[in-house]
C-alpha atoms as a PDB file:
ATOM      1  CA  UNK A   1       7.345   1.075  16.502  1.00  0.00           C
ATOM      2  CA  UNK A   2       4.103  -0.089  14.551  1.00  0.00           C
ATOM      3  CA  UNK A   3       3.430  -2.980  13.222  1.00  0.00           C
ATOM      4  CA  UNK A   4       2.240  -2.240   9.649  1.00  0.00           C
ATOM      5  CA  UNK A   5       1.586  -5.912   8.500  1.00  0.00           C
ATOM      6  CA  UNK A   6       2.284  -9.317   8.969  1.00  0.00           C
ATOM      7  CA  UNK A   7       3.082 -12.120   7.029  1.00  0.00           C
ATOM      8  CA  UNK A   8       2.648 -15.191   8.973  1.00  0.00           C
ATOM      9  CA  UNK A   9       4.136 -17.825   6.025  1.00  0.00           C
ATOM     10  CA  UNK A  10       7.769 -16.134   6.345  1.00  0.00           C
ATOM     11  CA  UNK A  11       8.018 -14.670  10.053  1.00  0.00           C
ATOM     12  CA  UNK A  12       8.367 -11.257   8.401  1.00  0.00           C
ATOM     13  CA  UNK A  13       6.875  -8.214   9.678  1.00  0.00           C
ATOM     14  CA  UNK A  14       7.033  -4.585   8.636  1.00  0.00           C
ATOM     15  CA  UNK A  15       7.066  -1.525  10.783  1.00  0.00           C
ATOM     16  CA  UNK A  16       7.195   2.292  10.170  1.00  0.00           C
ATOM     17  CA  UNK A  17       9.685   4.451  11.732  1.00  0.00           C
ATOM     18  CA  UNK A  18       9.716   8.559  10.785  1.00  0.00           C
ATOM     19  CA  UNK A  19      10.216   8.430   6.489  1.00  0.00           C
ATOM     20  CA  UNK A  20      11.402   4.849   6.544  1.00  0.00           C
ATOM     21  CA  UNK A  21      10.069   1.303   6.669  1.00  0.00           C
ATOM     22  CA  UNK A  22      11.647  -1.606   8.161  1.00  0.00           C
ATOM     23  CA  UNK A  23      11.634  -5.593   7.406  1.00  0.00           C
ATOM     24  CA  UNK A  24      11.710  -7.676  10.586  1.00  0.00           C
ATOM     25  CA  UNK A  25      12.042 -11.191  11.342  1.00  0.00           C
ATOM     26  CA  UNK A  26       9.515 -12.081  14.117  1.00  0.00           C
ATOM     27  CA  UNK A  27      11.543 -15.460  15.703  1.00  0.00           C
ATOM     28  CA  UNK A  28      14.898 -13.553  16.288  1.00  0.00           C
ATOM     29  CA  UNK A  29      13.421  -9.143  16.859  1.00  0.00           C
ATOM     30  CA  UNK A  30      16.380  -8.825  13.570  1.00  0.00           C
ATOM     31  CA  UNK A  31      15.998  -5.954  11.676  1.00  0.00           C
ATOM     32  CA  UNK A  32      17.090  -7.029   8.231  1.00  0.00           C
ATOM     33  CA  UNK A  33      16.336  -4.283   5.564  1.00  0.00           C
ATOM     34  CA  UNK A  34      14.627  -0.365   6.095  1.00  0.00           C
ATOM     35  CA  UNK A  35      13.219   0.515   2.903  1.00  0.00           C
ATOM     36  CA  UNK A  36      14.263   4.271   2.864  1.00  0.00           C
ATOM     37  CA  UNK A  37      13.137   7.208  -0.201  1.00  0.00           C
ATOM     38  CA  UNK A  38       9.811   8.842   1.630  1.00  0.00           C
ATOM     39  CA  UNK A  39      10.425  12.349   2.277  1.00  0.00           C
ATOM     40  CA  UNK A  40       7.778  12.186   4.674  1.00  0.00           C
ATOM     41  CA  UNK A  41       6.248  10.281   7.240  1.00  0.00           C
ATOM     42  CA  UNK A  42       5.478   6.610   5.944  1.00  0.00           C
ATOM     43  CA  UNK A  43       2.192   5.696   6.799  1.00  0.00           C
ATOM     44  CA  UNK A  44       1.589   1.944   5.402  1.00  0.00           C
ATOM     45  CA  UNK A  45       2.359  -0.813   3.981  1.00  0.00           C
ATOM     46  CA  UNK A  46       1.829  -4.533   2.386  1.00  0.00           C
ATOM     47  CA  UNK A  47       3.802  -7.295   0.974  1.00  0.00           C
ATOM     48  CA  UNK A  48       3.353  -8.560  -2.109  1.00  0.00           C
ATOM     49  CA  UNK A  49       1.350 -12.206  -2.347  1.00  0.00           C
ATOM     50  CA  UNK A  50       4.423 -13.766  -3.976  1.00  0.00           C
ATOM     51  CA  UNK A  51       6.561 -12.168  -1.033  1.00  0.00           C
ATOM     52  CA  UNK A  52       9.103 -10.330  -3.974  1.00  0.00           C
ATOM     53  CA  UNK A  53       7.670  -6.838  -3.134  1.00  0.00           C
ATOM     54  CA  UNK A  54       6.588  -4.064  -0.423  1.00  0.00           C
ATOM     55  CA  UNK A  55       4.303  -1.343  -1.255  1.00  0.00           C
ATOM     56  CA  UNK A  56       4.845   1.529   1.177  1.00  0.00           C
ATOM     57  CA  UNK A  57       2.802   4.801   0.808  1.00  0.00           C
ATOM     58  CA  UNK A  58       3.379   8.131   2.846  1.00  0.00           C
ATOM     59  CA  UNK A  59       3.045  11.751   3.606  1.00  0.00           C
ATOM     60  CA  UNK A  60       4.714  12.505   0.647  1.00  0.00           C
ATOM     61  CA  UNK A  61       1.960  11.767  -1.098  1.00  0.00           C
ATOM     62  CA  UNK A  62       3.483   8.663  -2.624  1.00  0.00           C
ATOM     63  CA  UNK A  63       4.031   4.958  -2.895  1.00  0.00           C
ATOM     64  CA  UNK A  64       6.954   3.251  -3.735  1.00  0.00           C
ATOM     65  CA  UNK A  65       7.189  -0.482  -4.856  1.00  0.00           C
ATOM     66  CA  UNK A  66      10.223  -1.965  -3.575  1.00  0.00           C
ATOM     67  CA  UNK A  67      11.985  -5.141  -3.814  1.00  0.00           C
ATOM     68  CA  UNK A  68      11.999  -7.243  -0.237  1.00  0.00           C
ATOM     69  CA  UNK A  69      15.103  -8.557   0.435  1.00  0.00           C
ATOM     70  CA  UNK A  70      17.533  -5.737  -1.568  1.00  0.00           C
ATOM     71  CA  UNK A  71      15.475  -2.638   0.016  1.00  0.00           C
ATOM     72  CA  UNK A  72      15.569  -1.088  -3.896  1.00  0.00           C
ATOM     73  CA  UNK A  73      13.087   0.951  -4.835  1.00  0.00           C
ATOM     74  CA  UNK A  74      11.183  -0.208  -8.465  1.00  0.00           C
ATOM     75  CA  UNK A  75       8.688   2.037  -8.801  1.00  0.00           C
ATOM     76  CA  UNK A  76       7.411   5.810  -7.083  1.00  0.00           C
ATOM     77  CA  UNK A  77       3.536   5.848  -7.893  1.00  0.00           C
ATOM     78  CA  UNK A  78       2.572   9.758  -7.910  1.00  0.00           C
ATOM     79  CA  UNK A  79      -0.753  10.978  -8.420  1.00  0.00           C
ATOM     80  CA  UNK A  80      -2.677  11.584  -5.053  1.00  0.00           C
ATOM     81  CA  UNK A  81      -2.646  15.098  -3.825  1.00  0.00           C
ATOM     82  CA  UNK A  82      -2.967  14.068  -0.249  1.00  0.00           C
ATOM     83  CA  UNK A  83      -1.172  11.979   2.075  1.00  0.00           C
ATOM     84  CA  UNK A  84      -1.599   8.223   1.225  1.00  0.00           C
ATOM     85  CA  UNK A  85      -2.960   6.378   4.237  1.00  0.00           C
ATOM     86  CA  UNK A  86      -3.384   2.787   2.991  1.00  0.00           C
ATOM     87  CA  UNK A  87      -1.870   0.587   0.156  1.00  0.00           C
ATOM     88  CA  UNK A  88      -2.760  -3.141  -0.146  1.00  0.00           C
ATOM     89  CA  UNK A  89      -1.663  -5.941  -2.881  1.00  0.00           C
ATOM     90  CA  UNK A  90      -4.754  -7.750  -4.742  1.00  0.00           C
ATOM     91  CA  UNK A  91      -4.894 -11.377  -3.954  1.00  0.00           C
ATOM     92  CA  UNK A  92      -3.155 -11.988  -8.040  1.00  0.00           C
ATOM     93  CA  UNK A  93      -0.328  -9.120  -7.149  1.00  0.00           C
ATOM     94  CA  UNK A  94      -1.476  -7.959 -10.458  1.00  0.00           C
ATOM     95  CA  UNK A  95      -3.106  -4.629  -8.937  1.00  0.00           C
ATOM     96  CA  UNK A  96      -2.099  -2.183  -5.988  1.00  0.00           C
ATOM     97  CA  UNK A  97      -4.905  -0.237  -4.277  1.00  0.00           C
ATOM     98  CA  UNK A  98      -4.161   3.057  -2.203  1.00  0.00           C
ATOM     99  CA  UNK A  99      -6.517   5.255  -0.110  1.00  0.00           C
ATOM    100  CA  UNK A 100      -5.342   9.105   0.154  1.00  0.00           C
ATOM    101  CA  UNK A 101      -6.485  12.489   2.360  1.00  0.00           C
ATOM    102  CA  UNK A 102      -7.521  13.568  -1.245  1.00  0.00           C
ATOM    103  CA  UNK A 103     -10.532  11.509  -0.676  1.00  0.00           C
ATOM    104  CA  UNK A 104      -9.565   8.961  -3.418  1.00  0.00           C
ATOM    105  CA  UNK A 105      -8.699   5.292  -4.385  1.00  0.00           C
ATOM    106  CA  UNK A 106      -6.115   4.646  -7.056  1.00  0.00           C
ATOM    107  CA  UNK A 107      -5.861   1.570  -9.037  1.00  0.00           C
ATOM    108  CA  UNK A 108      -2.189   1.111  -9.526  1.00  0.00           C
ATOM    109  CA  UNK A 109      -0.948  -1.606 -12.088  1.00  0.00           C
ATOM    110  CA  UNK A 110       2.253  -3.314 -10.147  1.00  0.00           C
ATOM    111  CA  UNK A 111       4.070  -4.071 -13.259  1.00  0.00           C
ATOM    112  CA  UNK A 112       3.825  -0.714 -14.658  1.00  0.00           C
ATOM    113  CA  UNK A 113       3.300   1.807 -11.434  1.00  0.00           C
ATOM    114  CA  UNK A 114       0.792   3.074 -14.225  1.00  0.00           C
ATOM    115  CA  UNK A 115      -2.429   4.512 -12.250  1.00  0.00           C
ATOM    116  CA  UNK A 116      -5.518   2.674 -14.268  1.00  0.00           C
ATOM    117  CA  UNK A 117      -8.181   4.633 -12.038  1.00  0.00           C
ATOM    118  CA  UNK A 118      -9.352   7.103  -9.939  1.00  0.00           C
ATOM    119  CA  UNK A 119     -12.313   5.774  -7.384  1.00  0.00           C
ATOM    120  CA  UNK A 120     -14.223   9.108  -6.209  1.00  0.00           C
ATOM    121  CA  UNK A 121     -17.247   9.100  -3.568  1.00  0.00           C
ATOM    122  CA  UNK A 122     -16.005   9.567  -0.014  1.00  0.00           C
ATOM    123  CA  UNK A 123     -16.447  12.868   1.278  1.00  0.00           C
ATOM    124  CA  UNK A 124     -13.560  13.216   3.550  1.00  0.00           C
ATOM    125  CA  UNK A 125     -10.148  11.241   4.053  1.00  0.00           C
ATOM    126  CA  UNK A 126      -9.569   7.678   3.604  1.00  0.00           C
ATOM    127  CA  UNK A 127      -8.051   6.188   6.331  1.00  0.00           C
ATOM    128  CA  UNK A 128      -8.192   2.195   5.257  1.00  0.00           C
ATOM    129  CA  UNK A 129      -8.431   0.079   1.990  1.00  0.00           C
ATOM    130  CA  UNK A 130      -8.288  -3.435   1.016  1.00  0.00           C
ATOM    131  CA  UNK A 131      -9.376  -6.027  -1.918  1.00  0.00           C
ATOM    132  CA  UNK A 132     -11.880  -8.680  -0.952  1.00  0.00           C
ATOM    133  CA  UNK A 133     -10.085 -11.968  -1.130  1.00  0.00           C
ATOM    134  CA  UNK A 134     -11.079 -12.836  -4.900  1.00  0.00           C
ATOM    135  CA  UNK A 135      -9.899  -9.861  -5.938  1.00  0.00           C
ATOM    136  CA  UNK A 136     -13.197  -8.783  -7.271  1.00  0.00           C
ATOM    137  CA  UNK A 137     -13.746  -5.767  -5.151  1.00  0.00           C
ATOM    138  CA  UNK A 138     -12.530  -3.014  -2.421  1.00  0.00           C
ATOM    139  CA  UNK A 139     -13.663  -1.823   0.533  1.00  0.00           C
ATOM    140  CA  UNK A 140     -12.812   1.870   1.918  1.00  0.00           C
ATOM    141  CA  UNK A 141     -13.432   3.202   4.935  1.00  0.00           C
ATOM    142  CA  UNK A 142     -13.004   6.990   4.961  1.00  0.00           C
ATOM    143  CA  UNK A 143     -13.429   9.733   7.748  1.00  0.00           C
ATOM    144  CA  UNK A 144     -16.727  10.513   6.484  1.00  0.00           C
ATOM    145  CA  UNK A 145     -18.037   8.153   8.229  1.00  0.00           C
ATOM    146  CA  UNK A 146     -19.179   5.303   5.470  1.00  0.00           C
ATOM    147  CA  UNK A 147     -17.480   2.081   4.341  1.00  0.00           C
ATOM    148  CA  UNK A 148     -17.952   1.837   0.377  1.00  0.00           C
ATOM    149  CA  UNK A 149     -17.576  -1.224  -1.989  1.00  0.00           C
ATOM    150  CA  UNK A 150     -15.947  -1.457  -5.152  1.00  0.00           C
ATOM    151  CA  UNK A 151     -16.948  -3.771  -8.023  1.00  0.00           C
ATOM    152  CA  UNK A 152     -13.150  -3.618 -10.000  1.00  0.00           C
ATOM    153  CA  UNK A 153     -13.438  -4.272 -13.619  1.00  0.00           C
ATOM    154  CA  UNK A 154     -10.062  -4.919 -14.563  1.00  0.00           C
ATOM    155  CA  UNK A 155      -8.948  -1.767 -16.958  1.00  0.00           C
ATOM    156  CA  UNK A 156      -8.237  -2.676 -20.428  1.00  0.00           C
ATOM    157  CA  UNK A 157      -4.719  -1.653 -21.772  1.00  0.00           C
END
C-alpha cells in the first residue's frame, strides 16, 4: 500500500496497488472504489480541486481522468513515450500537469484530455511535478539532478 495523496477536506485518500488505484476513507480503513484500466503499474495520482475527478498516470505511459465516486474512466491522455511518474490538478482544475521517463511535462486541458504543450529541458527522468498554488507556474524535479520552474501561459484555443 502507498499513499498517493490526501485530501484532508473529505477523509479520502488514494493508494496504488499493481495497475489499479484505490479510493479510501481515512475514519473507517473502507475501501470504496479502485479505479481500474492501466495496463501497467500505476504510479500516481491527484484529486481534482472540486473533488469530481482523479487523475492517475502509469507505466503504460498514460493518464486517465476518472470520475470519483463511479470509478468511470472520462478521459485516457496519450502522448508521453515513457512511463508517467507524476500528475497533479492546477489550483482552477482547468489544467492537468504530468512528468514522464521521456524527460517531459505535458500540459493537459481537463475538459478536453487535449495535450496543449510539451515542456522540454530535463536531461533525464522526471520523477515529481506540481503547480505553484496560483496556478502560475510548475516545478519539476527530474533525475538529472535540477528542479526547474515553469512560467505557464495559458495556451490559446
Amino acid at each position: 500500500l502507498q499513499i498517493l495523496d490526501n485530501n484532508d477536506k473529505q477523509g479520502l485518500f488514494l493508494s496504488r496497488s499493481n495497475n489499479n488505484i484505490k479510493l479510501w476513507n481515512a475514519v473507517n480503513n473502507q475501501n470504496f472504489v479502485s479505479y481500474e484500466g492501466h495496463t501497467n503499474l500505476a504510479t500516481c495520482g491527484d484529486f481534482s480541486p472540486c473533488g469530481k475527478w482523479i487523475i492517475s498516470g502509469s507505466h503504460d505511459n498514460t493518464l486517465r481522468l476518472w470520475e470519483i465516486f463511479t470509478g468511470k474512466c472520462k478521459l485516457v491522455l496519450e502522448g508521453h513515450t515513457g512511463w508517467v511518474n507524476s500528475c497533479s490538478f492546477s489550483p482552477c482544475g482547468q489544467w492537468i500537469v504530468s512528468g514522464s521517463a521521456d524527460n517531459t511535462l505535458r500540459l493537459w486541458e481537463t475538459s478536453t484530455g487535449n495535450c496543449k504543450s510539451v515542456l522540454k529541458g530535463h536531461t533525464s527522468r522526471v520523477d515529481s511535478c506540481s503547480f505553484s498554488p496560483c496556478g502560475q507556474w510548475i516545478i519539476s524535479c527530474s533525475r538529472d539532478n535540477t528542479l526547474r520552474l515553469w512560467e505557464i501561459v495559458p495556451p490559446e484555443n
